[in-house]
N, C-alpha and C. Protein backbone atom coordinates (compact mmCIF):
# COMPACT_ATOMS: atom_id res chain seq x y z
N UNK A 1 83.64 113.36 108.02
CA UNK A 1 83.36 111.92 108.01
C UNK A 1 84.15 111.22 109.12
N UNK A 2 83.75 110.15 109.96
CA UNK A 2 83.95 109.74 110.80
C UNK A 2 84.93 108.26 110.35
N UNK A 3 86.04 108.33 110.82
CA UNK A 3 86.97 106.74 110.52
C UNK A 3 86.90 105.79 111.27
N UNK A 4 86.41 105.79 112.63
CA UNK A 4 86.72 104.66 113.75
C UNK A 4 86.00 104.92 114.64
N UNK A 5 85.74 103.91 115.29
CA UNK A 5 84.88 103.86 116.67
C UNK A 5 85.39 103.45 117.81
N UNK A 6 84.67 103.33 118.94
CA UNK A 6 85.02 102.65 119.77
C UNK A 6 84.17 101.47 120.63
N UNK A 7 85.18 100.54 120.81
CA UNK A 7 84.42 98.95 120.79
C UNK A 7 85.02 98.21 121.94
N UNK A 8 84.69 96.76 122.27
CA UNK A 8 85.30 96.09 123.29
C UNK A 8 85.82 95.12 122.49
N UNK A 9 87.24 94.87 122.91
CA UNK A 9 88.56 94.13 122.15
C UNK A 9 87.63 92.43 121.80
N UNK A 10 87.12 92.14 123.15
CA UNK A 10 86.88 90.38 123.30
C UNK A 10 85.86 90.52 124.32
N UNK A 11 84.81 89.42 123.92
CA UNK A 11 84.12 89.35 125.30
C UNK A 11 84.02 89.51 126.79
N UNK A 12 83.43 89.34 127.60
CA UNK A 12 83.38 89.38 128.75
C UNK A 12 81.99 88.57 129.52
N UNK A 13 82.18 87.66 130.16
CA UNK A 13 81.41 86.80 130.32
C UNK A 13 81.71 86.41 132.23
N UNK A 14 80.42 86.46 132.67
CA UNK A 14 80.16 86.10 133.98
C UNK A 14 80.74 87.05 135.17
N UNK A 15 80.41 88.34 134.74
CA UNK A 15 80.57 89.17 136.29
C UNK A 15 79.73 88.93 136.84
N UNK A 16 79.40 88.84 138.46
CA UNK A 16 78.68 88.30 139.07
C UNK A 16 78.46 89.77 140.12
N UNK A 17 76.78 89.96 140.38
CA UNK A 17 76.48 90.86 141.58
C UNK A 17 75.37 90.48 142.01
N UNK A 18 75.37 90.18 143.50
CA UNK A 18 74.17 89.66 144.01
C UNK A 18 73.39 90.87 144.63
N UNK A 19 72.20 91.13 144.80
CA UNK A 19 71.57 91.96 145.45
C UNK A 19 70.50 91.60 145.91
N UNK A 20 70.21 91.15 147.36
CA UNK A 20 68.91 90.92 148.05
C UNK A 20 68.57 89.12 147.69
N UNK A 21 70.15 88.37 147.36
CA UNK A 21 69.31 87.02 147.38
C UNK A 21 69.23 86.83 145.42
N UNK A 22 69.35 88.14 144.67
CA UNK A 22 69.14 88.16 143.29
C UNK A 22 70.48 88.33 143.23
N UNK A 23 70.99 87.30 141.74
CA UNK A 23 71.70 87.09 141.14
C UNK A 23 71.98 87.97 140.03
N UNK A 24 72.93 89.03 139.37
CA UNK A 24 72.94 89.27 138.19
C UNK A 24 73.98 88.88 137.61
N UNK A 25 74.05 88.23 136.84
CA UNK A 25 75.05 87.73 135.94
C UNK A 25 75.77 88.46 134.12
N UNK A 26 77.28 89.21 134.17
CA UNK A 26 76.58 89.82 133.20
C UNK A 26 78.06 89.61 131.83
N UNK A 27 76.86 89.89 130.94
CA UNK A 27 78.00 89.76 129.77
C UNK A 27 78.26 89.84 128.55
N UNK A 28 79.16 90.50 127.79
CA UNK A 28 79.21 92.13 127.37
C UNK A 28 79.93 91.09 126.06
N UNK A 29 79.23 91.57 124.72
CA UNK A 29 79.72 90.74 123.51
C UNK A 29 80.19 91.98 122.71
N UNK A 30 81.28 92.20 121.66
CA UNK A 30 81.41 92.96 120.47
C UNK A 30 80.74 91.95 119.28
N UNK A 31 79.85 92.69 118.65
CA UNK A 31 78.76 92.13 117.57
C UNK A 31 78.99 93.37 116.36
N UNK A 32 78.92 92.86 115.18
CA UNK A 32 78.90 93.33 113.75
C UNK A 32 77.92 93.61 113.21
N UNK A 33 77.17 92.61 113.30
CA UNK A 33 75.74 92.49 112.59
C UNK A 33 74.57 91.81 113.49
N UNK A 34 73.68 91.70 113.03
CA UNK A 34 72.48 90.91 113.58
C UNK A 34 72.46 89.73 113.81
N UNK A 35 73.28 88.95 113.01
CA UNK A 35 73.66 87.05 112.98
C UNK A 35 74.31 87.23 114.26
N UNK A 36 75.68 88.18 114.69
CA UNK A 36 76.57 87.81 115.88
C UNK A 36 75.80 88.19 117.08
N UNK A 37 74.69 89.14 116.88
CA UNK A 37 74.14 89.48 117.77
C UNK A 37 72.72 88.20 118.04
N UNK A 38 72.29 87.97 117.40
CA UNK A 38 71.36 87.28 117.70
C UNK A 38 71.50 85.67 118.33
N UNK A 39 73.09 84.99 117.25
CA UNK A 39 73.50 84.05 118.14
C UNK A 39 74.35 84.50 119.61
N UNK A 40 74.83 85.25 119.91
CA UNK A 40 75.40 85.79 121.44
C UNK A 40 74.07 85.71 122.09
N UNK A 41 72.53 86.17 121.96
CA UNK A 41 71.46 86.06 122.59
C UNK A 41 71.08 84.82 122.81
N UNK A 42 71.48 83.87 121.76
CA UNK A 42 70.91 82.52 121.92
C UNK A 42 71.61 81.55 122.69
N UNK A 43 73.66 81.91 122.59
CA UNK A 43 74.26 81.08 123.66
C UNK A 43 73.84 81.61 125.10
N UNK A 44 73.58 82.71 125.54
CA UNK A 44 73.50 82.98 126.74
C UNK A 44 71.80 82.34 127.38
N UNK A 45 70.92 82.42 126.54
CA UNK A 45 69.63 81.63 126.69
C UNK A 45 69.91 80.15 126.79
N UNK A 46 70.52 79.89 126.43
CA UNK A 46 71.36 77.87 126.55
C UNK A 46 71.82 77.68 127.64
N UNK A 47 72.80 78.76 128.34
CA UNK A 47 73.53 78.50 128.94
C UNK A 47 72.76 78.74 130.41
N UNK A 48 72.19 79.56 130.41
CA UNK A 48 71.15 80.02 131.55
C UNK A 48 69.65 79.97 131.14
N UNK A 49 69.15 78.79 130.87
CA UNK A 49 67.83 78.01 130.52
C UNK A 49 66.69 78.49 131.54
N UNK A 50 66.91 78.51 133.03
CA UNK A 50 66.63 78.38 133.94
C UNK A 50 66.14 80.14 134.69
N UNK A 51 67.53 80.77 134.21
CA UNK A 51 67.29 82.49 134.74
C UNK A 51 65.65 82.90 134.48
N UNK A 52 65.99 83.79 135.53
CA UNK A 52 64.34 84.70 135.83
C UNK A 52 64.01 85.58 134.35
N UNK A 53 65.31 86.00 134.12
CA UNK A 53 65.40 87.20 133.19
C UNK A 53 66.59 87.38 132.58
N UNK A 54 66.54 87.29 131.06
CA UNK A 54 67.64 87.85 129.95
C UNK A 54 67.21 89.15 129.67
N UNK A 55 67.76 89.92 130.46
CA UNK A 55 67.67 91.28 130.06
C UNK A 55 68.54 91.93 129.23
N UNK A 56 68.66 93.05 128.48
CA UNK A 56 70.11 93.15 127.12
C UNK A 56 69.79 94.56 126.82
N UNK A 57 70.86 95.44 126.24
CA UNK A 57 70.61 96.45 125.19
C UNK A 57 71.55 96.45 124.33
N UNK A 58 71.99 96.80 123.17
CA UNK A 58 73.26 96.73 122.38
C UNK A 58 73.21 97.95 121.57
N UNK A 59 74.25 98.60 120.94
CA UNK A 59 74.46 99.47 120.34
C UNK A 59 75.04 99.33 118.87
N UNK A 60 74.83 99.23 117.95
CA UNK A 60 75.38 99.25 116.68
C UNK A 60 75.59 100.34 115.54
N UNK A 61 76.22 100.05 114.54
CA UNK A 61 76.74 101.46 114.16
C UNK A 61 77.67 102.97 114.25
N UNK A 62 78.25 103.52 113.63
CA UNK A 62 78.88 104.77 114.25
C UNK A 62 78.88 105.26 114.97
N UNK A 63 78.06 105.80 114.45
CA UNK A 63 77.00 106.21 116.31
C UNK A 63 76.30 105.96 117.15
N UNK A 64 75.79 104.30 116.57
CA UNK A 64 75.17 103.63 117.66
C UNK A 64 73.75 103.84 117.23
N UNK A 65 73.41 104.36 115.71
CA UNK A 65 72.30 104.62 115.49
C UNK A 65 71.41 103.28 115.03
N UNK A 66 71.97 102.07 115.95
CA UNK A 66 70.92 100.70 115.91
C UNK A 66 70.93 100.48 116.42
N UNK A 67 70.03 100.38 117.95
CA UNK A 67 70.16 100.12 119.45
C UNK A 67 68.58 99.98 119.55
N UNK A 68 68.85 98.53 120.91
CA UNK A 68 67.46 98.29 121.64
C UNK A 68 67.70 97.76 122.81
N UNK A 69 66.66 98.08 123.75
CA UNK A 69 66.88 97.93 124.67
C UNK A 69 65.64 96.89 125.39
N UNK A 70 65.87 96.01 126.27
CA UNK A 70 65.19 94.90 126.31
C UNK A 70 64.83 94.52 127.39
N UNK A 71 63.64 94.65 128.44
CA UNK A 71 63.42 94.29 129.62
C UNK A 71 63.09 92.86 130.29
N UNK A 72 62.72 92.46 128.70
CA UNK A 72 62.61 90.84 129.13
C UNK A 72 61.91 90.59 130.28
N UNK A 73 60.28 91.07 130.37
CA UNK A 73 59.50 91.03 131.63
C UNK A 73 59.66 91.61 132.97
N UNK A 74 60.77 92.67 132.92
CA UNK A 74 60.92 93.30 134.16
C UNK A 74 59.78 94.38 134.05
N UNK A 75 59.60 95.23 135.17
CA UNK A 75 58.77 96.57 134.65
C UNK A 75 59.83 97.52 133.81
N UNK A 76 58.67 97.65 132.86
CA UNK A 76 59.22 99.01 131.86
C UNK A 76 60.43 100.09 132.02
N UNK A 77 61.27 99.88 131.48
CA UNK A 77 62.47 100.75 131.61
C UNK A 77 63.11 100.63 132.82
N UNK A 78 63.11 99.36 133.46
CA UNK A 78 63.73 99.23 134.69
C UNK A 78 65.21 98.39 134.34
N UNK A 79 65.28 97.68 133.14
CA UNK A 79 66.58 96.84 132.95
C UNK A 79 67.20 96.91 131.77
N UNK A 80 66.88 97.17 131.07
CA UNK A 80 67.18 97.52 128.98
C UNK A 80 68.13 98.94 129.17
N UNK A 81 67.21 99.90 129.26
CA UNK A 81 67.75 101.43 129.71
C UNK A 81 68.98 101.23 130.38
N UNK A 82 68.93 101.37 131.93
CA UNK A 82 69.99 101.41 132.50
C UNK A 82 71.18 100.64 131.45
N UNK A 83 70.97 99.53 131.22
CA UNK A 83 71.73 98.39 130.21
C UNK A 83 72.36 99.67 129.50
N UNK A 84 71.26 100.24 128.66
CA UNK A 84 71.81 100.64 127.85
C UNK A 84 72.32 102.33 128.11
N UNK A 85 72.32 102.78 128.83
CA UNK A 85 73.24 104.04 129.14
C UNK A 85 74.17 103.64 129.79
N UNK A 86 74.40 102.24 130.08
CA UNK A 86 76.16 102.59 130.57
C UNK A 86 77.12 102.19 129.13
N UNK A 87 76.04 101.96 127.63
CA UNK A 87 76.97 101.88 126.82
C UNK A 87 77.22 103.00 125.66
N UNK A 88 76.08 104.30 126.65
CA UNK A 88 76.63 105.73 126.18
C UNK A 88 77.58 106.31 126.85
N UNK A 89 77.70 105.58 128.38
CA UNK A 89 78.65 106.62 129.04
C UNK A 89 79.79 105.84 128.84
N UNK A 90 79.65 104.95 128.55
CA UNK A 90 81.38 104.06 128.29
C UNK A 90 81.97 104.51 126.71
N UNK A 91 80.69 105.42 126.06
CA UNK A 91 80.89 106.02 124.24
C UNK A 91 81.54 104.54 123.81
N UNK A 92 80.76 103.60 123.71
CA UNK A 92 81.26 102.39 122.69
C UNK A 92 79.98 102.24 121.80
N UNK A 93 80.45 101.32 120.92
CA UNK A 93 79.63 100.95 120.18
C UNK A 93 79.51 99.20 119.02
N UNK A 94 78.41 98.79 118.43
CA UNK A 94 78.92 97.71 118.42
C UNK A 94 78.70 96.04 119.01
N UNK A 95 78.48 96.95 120.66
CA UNK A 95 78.51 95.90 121.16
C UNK A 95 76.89 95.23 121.79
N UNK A 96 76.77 94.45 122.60
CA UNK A 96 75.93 93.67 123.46
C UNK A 96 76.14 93.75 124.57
N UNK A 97 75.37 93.77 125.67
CA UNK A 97 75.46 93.70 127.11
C UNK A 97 73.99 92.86 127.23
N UNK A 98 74.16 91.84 128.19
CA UNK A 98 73.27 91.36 128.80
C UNK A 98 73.83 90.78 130.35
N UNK A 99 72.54 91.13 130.78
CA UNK A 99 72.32 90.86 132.62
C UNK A 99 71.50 89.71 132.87
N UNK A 100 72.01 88.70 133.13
CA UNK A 100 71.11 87.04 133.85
C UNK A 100 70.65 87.39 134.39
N UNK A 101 69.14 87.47 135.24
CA UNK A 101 68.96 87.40 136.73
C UNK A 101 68.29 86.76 137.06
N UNK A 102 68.63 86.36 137.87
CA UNK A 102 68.54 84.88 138.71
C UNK A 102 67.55 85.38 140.72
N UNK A 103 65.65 85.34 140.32
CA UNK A 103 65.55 86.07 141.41
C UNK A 103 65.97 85.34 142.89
N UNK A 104 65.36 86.19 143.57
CA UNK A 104 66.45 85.49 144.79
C UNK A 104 65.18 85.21 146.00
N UNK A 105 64.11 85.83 145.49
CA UNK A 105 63.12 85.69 146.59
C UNK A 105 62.27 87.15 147.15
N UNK A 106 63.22 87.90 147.31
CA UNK A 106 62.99 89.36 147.31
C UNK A 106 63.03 90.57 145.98
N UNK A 107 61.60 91.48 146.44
CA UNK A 107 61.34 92.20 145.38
C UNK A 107 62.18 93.29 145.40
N UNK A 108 62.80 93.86 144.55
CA UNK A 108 64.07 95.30 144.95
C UNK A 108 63.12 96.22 144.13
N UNK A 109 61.70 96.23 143.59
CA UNK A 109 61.31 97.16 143.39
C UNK A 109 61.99 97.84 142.62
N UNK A 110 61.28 98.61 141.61
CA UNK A 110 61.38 99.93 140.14
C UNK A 110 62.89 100.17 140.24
N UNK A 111 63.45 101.16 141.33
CA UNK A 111 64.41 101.99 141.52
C UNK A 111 65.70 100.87 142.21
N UNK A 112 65.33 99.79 142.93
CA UNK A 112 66.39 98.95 142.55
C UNK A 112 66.80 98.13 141.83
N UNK A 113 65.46 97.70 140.96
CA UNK A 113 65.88 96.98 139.67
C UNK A 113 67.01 97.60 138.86
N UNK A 114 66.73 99.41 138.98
CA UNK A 114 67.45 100.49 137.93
C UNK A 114 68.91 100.07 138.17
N UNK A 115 69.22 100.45 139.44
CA UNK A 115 70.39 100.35 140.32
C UNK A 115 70.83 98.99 140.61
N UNK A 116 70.47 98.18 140.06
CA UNK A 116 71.01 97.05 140.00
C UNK A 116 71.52 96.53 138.24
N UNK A 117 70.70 96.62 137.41
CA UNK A 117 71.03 96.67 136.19
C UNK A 117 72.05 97.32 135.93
N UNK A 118 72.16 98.71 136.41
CA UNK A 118 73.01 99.57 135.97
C UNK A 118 74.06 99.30 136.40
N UNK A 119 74.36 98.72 137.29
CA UNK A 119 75.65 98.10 138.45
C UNK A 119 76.20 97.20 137.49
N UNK A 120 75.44 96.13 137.30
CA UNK A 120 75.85 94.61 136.80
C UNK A 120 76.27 94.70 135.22
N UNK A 121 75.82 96.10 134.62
CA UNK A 121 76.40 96.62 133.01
C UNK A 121 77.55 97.38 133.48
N UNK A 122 77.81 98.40 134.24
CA UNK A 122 79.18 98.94 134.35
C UNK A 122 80.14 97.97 134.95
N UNK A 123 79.89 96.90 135.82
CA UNK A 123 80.66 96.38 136.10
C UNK A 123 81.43 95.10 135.45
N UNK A 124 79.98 94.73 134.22
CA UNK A 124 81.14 93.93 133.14
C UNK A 124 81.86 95.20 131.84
N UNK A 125 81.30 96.12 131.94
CA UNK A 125 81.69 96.80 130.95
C UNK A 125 83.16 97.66 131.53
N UNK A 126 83.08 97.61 132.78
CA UNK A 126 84.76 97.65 133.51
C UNK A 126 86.13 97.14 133.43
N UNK A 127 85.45 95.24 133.46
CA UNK A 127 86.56 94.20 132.54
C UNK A 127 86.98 94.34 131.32
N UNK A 128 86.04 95.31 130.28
CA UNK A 128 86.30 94.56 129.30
C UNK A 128 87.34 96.03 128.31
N UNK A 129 88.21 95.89 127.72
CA UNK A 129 89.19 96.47 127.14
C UNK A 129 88.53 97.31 126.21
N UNK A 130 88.26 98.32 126.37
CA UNK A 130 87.90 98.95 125.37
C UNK A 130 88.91 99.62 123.98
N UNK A 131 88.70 99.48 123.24
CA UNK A 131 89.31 99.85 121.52
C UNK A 131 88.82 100.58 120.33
N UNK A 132 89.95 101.09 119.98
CA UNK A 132 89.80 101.92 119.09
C UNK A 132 89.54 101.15 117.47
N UNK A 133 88.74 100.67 116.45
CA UNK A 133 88.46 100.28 115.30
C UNK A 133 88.00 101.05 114.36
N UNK A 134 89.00 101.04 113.69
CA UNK A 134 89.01 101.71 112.18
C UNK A 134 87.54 100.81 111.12
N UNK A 135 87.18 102.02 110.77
CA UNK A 135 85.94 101.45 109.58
C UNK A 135 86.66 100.34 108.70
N UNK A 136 86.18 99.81 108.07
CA UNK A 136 86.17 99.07 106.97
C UNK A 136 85.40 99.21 105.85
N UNK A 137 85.88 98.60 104.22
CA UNK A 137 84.98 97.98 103.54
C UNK A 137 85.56 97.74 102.37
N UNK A 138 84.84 96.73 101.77
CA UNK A 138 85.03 95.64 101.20
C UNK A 138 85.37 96.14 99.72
N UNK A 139 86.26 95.95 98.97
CA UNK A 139 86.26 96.25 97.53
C UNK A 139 86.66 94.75 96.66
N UNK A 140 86.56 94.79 95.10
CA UNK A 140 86.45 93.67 94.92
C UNK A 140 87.08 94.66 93.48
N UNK A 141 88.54 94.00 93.35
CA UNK A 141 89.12 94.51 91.85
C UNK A 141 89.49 93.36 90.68
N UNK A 142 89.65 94.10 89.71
CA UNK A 142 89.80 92.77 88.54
C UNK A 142 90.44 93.15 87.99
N UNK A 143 91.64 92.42 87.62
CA UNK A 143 92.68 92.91 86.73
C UNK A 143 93.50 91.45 85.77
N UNK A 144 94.19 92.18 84.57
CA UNK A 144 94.75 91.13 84.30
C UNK A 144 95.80 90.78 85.07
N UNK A 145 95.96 89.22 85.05
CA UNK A 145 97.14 88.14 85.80
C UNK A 145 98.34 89.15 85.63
N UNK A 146 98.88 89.48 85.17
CA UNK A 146 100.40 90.12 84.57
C UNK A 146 100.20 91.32 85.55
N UNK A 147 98.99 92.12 85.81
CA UNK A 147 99.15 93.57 86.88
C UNK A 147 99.19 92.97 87.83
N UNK A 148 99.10 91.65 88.71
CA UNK A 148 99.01 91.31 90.19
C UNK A 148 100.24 92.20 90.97
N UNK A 149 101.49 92.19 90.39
CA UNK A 149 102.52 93.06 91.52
C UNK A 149 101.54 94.48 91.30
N UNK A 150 101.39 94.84 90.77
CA UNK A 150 101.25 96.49 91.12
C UNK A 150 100.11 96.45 91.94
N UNK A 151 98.72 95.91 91.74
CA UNK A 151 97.67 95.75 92.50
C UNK A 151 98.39 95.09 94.29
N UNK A 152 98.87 94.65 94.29
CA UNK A 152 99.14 94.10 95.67
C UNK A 152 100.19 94.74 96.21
N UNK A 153 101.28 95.53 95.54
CA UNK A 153 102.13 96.66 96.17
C UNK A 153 101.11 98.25 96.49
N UNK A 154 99.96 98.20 95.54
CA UNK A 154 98.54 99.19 95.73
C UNK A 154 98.05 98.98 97.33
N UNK A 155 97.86 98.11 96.91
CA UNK A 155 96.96 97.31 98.31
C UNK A 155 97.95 97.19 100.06
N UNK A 156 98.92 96.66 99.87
CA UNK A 156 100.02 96.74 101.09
C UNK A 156 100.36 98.54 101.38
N UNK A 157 100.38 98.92 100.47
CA UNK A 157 100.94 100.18 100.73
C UNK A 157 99.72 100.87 101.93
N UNK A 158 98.46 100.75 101.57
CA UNK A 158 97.40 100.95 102.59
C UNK A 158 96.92 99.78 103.45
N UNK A 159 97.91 99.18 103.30
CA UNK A 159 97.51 98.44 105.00
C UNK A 159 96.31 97.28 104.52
N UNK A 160 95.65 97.33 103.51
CA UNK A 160 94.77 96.14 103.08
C UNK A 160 94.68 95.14 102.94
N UNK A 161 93.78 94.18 104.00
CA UNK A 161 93.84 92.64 103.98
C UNK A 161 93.29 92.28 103.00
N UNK A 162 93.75 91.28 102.55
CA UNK A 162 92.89 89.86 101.59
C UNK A 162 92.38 88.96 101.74
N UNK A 163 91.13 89.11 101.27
CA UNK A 163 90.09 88.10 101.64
C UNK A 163 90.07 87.01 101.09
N UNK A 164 90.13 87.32 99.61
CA UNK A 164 90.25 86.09 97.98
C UNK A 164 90.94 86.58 97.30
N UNK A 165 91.93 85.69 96.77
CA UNK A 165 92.06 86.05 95.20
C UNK A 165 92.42 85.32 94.59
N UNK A 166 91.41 84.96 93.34
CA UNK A 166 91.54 84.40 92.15
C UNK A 166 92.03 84.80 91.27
N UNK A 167 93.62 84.05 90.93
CA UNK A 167 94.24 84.04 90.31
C UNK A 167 94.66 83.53 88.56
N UNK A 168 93.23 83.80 87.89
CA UNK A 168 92.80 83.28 86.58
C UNK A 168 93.45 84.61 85.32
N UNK A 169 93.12 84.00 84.45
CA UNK A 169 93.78 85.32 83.13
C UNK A 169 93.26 86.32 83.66
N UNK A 170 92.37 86.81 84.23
CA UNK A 170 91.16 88.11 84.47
C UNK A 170 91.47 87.24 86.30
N UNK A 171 92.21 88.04 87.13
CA UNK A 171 92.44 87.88 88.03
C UNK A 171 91.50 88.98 88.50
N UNK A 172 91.03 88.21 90.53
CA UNK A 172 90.35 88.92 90.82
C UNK A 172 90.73 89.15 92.45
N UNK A 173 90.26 90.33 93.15
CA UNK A 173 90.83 90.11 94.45
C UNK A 173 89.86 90.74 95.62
N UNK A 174 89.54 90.25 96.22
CA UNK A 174 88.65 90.70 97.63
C UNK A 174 89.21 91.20 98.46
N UNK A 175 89.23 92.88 98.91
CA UNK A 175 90.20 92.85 100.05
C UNK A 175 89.57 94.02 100.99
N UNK A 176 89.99 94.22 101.86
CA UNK A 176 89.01 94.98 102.81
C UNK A 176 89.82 96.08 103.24
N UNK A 177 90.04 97.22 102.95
CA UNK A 177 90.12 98.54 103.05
C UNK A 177 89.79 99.44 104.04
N UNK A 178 90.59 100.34 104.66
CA UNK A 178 90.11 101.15 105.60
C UNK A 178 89.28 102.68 105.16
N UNK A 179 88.46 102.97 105.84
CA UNK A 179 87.70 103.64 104.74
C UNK A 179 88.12 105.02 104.83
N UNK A 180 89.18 105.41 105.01
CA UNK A 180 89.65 106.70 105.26
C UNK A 180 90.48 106.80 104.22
N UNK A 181 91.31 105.31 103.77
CA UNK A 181 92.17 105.02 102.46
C UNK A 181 91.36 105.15 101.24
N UNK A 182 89.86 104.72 101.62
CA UNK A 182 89.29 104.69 100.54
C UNK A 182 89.39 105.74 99.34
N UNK A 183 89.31 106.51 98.79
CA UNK A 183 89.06 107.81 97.60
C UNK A 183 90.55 107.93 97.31
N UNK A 184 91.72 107.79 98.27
CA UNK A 184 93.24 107.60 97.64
C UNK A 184 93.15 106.17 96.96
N UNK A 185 92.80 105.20 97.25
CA UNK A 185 93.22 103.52 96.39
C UNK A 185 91.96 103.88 95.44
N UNK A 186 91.03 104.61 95.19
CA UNK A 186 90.61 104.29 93.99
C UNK A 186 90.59 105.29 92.82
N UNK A 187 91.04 106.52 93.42
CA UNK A 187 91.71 107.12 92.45
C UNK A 187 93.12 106.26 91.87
N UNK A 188 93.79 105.62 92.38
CA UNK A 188 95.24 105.10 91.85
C UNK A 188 94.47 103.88 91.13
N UNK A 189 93.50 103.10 91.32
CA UNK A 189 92.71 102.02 90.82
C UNK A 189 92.31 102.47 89.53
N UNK A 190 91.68 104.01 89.45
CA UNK A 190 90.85 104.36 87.96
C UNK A 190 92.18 104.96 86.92
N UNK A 191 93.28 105.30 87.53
CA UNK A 191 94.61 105.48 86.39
C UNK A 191 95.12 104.38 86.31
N UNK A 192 94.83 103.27 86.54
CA UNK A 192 95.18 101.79 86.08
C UNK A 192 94.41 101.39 85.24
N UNK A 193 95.14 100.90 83.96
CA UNK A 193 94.67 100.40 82.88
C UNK A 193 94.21 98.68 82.88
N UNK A 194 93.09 98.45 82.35
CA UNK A 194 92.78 97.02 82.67
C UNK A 194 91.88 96.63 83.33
N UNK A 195 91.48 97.95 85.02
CA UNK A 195 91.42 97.57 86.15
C UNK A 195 90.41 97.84 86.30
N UNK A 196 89.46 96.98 86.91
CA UNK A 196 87.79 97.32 87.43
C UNK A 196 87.85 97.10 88.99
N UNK A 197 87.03 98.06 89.68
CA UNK A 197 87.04 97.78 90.78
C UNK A 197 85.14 98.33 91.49
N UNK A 198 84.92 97.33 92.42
CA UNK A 198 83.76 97.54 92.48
C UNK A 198 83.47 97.69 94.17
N UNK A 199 82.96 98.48 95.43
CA UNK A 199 82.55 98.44 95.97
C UNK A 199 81.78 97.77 96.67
């Protein structure tokens, strides 16, 4: 089983490569889900109203097994692709890449569209810090008020943030777990008396 991936720390926004008069503009988001991904598509459409072409590919998942790649009216496999193999050869995942282009007047044709896409993705994907991220996920335990020290000396001992916790007779707590900790905190969770814990 796999614990961590690899991702880009923080955005990267506006590398610039001109080719033939064409503008590519490019810039490389870490995305979670479909909401971060879909609004990152929509600020960069705001911001460049005007561009020839929002071209993009992104990678999501472990292995990246949620990926598309997007030509946005170029010819077929001339801007998505490239996009998106420089975010196999960089092995990240996670993230977004998109290329502005802004034409310039001149046609660069199939094989320089390739070579230009592919330029304007390695070269924001150059800036941007690549990182190591540990899985996550979310557990949600319930215990009585009186166990809170042991549940939260449970929880610190593996490194686990807190999301919520309601602190009522039947206390409850949201906290997000690394998933490699996971099967040690819930074996120590099911020899606790009181204690429900739910996935």
């Amino acid at each position: 089983m796999q614990f961590e991936y690899k991702t880009i720390e923080k955005p990267i926004e506006n590398t610039l490569l001109k080719e033939k008069g064409s503008k590519f503009i490019g810039f490389a988001f870490p995305v979670n889900n479909e909401e971060e991904l879909k609004a990152a598509l929509e600020k960069i459409r705001a911001e460049h109203p005007k561009a020839t072409h929002h071209c993009y590919a992104f990678r999501m998942g472990l292995n990246g097994e949620n990926y598309r790649a997007n030509d946005d009216g170029e010819p077929s496999g001339s801007a998505g692709l490239p996009i998106y193999n420089q975010l196999l050869a960089h092995e990240i995942t996670n993230v977004l890449v998109i290329s502005v282009r802004y034409y310039g007047g001149t046609k660069l044709g199939v094989s320089g569209l390739v070579k230009a896409y592919k330029e304007s993705a390695k070269i924001t994907l150059e800036d941007a810090n690549i990182v190591t991220r540990e899985l996550e996920t979310e557990i949600e335990i319930t215990f009585n008020f009186n166990q809170q020290n042991i549940i939260f000396t449970l929880l610190s001992k593996f490194d686990a943030k807190i999301i919520n916790f309601d602190s009522q007779e039947k206390a409850s707590i949201l906290a997000r777990i690394k998933l490699k900790h996971q099967d040690e905190i819930l074996e120590l969770l099911s020899n606790l008396q009181f204690v429900e814990y739910k996935l």
